[in-house]
PDB file of N, CA and C in Angstrom:
ATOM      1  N   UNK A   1     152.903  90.867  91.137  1.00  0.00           N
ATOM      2  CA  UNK A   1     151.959  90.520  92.185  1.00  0.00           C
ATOM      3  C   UNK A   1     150.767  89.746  91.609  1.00  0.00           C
ATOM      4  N   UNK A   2     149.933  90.309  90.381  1.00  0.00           N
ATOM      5  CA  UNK A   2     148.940  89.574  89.747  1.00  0.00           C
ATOM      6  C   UNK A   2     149.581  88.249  89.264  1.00  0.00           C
ATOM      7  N   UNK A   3     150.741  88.249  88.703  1.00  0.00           N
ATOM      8  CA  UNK A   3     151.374  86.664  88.561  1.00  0.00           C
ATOM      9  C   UNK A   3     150.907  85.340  89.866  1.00  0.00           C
ATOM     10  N   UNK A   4     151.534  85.790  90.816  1.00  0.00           N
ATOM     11  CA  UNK A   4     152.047  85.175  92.168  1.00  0.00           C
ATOM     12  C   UNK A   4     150.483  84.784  92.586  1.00  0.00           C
ATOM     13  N   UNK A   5     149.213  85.968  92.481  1.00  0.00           N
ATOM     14  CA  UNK A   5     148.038  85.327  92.857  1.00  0.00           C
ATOM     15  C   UNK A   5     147.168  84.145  91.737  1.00  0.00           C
ATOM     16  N   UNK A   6     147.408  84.470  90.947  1.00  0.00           N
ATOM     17  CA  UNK A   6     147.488  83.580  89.604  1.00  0.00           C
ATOM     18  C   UNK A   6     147.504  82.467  89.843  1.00  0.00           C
ATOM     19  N   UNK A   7     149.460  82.028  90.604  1.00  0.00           N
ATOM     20  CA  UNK A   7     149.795  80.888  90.538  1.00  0.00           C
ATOM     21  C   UNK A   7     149.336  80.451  92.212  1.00  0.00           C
ATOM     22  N   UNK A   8     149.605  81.038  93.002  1.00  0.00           N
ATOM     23  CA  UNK A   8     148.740  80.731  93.962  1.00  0.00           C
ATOM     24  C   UNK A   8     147.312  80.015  94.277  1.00  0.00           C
ATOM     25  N   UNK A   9     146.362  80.582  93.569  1.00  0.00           N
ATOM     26  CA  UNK A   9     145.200  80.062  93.014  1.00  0.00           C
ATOM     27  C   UNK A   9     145.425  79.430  92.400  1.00  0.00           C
ATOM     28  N   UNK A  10     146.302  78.815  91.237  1.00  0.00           N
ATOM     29  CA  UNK A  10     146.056  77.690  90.617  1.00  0.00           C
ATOM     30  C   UNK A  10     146.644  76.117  91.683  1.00  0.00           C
ATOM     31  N   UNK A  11     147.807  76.522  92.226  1.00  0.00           N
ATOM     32  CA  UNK A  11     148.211  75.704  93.518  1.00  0.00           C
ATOM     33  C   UNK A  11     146.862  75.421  94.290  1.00  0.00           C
ATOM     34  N   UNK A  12     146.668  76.460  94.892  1.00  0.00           N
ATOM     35  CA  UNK A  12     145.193  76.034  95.724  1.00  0.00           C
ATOM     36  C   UNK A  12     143.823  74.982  95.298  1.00  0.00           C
ATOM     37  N   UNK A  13     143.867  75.452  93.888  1.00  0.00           N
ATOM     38  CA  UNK A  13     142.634  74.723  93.030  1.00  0.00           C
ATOM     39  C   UNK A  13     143.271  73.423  92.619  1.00  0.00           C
ATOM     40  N   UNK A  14     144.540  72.948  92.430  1.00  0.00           N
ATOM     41  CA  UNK A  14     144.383  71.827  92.425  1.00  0.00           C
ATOM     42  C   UNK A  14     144.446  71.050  93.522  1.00  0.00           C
ATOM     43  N   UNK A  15     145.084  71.795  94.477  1.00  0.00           N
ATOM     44  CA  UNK A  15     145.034  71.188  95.609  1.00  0.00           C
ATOM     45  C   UNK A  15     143.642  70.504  96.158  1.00  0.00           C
ATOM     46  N   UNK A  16     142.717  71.808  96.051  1.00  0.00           N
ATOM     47  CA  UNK A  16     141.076  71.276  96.251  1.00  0.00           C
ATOM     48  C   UNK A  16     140.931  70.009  95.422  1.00  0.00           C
ATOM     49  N   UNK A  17     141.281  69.700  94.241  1.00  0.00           N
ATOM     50  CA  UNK A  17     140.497  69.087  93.010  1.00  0.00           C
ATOM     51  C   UNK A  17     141.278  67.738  93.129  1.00  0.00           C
ATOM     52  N   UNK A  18     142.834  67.985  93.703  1.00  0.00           N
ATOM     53  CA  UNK A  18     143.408  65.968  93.930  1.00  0.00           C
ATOM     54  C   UNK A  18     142.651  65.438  95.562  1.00  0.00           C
ATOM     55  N   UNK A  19     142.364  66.753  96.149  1.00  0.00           N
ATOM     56  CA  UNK A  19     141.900  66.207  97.707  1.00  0.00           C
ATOM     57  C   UNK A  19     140.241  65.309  97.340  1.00  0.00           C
ATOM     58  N   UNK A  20     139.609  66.027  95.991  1.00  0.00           N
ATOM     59  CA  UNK A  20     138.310  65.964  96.058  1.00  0.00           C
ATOM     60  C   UNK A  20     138.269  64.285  95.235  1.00  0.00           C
ATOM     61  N   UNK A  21     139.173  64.169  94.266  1.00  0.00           N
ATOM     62  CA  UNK A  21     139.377  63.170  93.572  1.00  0.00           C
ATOM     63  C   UNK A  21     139.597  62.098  94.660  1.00  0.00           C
ATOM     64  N   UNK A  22     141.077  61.903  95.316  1.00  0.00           N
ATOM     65  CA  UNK A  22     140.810  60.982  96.575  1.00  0.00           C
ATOM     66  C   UNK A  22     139.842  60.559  97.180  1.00  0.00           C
ATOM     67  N   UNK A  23     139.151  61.624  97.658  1.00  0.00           N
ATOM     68  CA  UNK A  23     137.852  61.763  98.485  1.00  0.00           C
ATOM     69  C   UNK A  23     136.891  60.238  97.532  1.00  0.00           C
ATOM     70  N   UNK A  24     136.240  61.072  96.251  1.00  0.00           N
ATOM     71  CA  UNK A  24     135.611  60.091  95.528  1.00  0.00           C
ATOM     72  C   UNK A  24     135.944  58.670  95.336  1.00  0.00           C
ATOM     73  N   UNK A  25     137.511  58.596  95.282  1.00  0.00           N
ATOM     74  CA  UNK A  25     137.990  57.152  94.896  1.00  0.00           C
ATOM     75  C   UNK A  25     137.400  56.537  96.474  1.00  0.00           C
ATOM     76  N   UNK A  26     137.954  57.185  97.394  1.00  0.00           N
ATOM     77  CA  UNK A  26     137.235  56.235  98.353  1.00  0.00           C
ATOM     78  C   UNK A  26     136.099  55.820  98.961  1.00  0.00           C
ATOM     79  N   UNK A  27     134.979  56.256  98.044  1.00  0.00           N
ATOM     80  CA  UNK A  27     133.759  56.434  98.430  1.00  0.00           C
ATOM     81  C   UNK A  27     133.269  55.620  97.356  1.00  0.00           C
ATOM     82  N   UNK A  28     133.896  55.630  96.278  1.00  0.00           N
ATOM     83  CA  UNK A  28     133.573  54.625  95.102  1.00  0.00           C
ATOM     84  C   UNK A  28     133.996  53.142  95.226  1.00  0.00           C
ATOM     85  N   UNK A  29     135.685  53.298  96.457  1.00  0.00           N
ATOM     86  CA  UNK A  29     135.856  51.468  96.402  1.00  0.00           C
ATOM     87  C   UNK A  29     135.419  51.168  97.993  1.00  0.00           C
ATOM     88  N   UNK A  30     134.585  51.953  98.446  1.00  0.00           N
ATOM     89  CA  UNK A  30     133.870  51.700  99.947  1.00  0.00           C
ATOM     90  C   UNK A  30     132.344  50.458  99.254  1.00  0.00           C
ATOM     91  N   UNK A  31     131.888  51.626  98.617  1.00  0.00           N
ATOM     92  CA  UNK A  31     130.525  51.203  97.518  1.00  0.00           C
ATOM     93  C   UNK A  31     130.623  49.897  96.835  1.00  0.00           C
ATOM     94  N   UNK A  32     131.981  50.103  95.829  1.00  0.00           N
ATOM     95  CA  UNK A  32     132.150  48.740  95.414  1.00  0.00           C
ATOM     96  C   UNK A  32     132.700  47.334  96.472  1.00  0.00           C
ATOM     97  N   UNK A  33     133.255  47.619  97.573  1.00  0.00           N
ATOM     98  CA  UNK A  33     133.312  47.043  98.617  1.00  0.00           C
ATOM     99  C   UNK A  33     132.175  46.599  99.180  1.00  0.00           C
ATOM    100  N   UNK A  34     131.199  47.413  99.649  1.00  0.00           N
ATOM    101  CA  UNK A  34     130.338  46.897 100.276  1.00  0.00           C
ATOM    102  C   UNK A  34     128.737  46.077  98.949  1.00  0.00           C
ATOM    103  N   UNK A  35     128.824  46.134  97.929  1.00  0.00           N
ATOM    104  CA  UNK A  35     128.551  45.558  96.764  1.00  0.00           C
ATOM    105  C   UNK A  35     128.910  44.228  97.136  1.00  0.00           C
ATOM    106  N   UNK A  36     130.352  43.836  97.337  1.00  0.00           N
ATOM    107  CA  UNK A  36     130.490  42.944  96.554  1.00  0.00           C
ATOM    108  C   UNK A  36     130.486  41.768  97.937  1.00  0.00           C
ATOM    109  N   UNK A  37     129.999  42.438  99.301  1.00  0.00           N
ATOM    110  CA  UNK A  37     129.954  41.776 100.246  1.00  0.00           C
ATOM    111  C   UNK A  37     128.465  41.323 100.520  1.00  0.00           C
ATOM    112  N   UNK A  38     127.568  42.054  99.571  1.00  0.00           N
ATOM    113  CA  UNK A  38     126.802  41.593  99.726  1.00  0.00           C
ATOM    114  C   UNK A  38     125.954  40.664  98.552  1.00  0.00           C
ATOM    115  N   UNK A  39     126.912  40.704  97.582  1.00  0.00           N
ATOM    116  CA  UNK A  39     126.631  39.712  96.436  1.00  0.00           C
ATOM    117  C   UNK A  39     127.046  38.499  97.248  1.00  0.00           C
ATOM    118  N   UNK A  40     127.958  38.573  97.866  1.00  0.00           N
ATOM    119  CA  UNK A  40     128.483  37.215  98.514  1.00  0.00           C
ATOM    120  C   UNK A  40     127.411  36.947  99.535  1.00  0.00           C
ATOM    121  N   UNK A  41     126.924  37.460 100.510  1.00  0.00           N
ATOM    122  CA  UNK A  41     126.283  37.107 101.004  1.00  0.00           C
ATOM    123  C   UNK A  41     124.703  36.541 100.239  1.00  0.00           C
ATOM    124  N   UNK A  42     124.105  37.438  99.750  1.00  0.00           N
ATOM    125  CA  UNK A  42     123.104  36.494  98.903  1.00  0.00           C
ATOM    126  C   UNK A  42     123.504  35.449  98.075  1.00  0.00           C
ATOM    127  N   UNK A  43     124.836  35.084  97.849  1.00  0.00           N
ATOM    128  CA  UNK A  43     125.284  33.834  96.669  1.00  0.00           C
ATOM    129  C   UNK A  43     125.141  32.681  97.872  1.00  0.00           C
ATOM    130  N   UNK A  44     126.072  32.863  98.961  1.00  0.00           N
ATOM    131  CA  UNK A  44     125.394  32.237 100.117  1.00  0.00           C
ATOM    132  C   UNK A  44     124.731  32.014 100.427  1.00  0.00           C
ATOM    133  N   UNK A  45     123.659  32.502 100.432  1.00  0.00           N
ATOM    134  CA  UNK A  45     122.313  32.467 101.267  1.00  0.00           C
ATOM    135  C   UNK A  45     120.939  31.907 100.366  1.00  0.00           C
ATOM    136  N   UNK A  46     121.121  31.861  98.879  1.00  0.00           N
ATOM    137  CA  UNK A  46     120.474  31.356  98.443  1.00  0.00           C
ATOM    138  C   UNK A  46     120.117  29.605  98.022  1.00  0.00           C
ATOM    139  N   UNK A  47     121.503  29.193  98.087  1.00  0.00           N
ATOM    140  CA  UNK A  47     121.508  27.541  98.081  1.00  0.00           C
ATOM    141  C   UNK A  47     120.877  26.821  99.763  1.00  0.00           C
ATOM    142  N   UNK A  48     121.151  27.469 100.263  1.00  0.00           N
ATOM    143  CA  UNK A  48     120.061  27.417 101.925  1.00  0.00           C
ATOM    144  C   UNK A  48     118.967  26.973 101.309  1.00  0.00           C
ATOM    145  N   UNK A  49     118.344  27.994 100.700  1.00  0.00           N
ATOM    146  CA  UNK A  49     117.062  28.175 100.312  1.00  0.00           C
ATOM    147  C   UNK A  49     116.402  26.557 100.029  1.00  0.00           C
ATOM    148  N   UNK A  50     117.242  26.407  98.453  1.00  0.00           N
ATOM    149  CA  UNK A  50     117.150  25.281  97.493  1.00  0.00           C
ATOM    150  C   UNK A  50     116.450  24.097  98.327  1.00  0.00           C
TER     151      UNK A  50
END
């Protein structure tokens, strides 16, 4: 029985820890997404200027 909760809990915890990893990746290429939309937009917007 102490086995089975063992492995149970370890199932569960990674389960938490690939959901949490996902989570981050998409919050990291949202970030770098919205970065790089706005480098473009000021690369744009500065020859206006000139």
């Amino acid at each position: 029985m102490f086995g089975l909760g063992i492995i149970k809990g370890t199932i569960i915890g990674m389960g938490v820890g690939v959901m949490a990893g996902l989570a981050l990746k998409e919050v990291c290429k949202m970030k770098k997404k919205k970065d790089q939309i706005s480098k473009t937009e000021n690369d744009s917007v500065d020859p206006e200027n000139s």
